[in-house]
N, C-alpha and C. Protein backbone atom coordinates (compact mmCIF):
# COMPACT_ATOMS: atom_id res chain seq x y z
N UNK A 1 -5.81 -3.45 19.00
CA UNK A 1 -6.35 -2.79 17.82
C UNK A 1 -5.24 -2.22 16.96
N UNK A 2 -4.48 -1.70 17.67
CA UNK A 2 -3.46 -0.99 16.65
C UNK A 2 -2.56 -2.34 16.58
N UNK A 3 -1.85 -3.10 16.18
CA UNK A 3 -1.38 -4.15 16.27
C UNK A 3 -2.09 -4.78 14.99
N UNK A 4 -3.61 -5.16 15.00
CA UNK A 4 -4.24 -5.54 13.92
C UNK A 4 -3.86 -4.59 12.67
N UNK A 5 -3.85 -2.96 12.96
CA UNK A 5 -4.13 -2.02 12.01
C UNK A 5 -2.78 -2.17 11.32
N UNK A 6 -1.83 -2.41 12.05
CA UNK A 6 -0.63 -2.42 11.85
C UNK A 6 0.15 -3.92 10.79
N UNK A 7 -0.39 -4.66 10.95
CA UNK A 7 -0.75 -5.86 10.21
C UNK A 7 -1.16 -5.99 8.67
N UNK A 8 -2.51 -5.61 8.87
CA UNK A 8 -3.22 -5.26 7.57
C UNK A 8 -2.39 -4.04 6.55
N UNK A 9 -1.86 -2.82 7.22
CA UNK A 9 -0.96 -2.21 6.61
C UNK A 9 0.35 -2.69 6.22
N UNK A 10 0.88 -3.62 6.79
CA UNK A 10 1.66 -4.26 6.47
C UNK A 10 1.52 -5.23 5.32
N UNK A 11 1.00 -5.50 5.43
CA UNK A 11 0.02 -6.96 4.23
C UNK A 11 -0.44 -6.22 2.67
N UNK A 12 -0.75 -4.78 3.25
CA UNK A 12 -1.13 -4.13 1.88
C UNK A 12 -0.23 -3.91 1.61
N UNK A 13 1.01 -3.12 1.91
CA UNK A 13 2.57 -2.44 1.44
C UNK A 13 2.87 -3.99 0.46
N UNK A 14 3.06 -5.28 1.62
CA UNK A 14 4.00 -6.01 0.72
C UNK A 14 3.22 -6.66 -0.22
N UNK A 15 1.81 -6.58 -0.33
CA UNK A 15 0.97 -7.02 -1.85
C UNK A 15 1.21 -6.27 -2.89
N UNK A 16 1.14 -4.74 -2.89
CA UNK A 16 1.55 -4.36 -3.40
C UNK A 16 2.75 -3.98 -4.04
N UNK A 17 4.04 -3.97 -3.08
CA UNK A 17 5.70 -4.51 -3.90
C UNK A 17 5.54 -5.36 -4.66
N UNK A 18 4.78 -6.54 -4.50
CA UNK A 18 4.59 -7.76 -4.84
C UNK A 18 3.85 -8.16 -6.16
N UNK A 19 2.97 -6.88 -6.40
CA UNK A 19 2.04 -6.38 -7.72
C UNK A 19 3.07 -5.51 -9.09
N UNK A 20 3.80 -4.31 -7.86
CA UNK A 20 4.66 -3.90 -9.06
C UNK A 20 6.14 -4.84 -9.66
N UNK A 21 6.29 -5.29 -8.90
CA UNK A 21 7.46 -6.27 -9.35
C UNK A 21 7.38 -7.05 -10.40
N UNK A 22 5.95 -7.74 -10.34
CA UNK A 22 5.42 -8.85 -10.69
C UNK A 22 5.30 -8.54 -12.42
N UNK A 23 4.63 -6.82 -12.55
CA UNK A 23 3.81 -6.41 -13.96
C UNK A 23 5.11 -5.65 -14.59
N UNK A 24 6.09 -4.87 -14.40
CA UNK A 24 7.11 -4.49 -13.95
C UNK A 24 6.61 -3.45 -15.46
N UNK A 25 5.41 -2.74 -15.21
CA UNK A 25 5.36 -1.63 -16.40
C UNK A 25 5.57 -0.07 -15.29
N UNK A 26 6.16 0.87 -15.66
CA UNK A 26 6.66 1.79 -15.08
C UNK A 26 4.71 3.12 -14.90
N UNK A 27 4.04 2.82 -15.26
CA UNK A 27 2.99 3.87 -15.26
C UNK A 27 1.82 2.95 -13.95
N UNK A 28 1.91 0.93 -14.42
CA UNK A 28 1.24 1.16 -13.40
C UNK A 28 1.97 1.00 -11.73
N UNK A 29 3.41 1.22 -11.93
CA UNK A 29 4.31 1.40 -10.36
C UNK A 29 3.64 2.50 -9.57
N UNK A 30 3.31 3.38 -11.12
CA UNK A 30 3.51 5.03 -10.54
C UNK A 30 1.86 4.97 -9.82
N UNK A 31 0.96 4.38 -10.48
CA UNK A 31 -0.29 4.18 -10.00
C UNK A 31 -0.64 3.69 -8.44
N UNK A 32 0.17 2.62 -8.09
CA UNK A 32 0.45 1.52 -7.11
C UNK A 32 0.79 2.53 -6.06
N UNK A 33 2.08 3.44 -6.11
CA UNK A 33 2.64 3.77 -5.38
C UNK A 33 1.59 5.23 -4.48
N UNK A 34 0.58 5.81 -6.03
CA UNK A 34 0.07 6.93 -5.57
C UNK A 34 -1.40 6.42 -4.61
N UNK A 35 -1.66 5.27 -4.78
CA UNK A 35 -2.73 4.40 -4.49
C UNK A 35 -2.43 3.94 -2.74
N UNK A 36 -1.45 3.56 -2.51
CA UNK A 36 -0.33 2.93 -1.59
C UNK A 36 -0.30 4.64 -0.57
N UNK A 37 0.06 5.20 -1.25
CA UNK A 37 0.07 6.92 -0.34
C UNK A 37 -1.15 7.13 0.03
N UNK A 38 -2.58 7.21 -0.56
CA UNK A 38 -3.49 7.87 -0.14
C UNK A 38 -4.16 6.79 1.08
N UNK A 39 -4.08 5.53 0.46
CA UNK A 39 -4.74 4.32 1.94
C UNK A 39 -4.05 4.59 2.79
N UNK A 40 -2.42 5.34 2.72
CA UNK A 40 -1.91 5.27 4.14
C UNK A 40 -2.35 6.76 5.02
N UNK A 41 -2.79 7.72 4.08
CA UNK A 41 -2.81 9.15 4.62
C UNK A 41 -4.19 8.47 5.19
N UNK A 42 -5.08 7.58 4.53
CA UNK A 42 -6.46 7.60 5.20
C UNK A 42 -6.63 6.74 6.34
N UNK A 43 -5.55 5.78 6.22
CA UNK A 43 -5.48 5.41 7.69
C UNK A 43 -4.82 6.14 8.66
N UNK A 44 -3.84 6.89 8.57
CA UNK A 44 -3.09 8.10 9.24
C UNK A 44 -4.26 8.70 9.98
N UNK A 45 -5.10 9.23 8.82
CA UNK A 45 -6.39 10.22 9.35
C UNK A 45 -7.31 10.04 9.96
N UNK A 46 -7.82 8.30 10.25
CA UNK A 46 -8.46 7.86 10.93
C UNK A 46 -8.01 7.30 12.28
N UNK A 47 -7.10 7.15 12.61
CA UNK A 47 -6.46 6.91 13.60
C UNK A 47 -6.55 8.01 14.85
């Protein structure tokens, strides 16, 4: 299970590098990145 969880978090981080790179506007990085923090605090918290 953690292995899977660990995966999928992985897969989201590098979609997302992969999103800001791609659009390369500086407001929606800042979006990405604050977006990117809270899925990880909520998987943190569910764990």
């Amino acid at each position: 299970m953690n292995f899977m969880k660990g995966v999928m978090i992985g897969s989201l981080i590098t979609a997302g590098t992969m999103m800001m790179y791609s659009e390369g506007v500086d407001n929606s990085k800042k979006m990405l990145v604050k977006k990117g923090k809270q899925i990880a605090k909520k998987v943190r918290n569910n764990m």
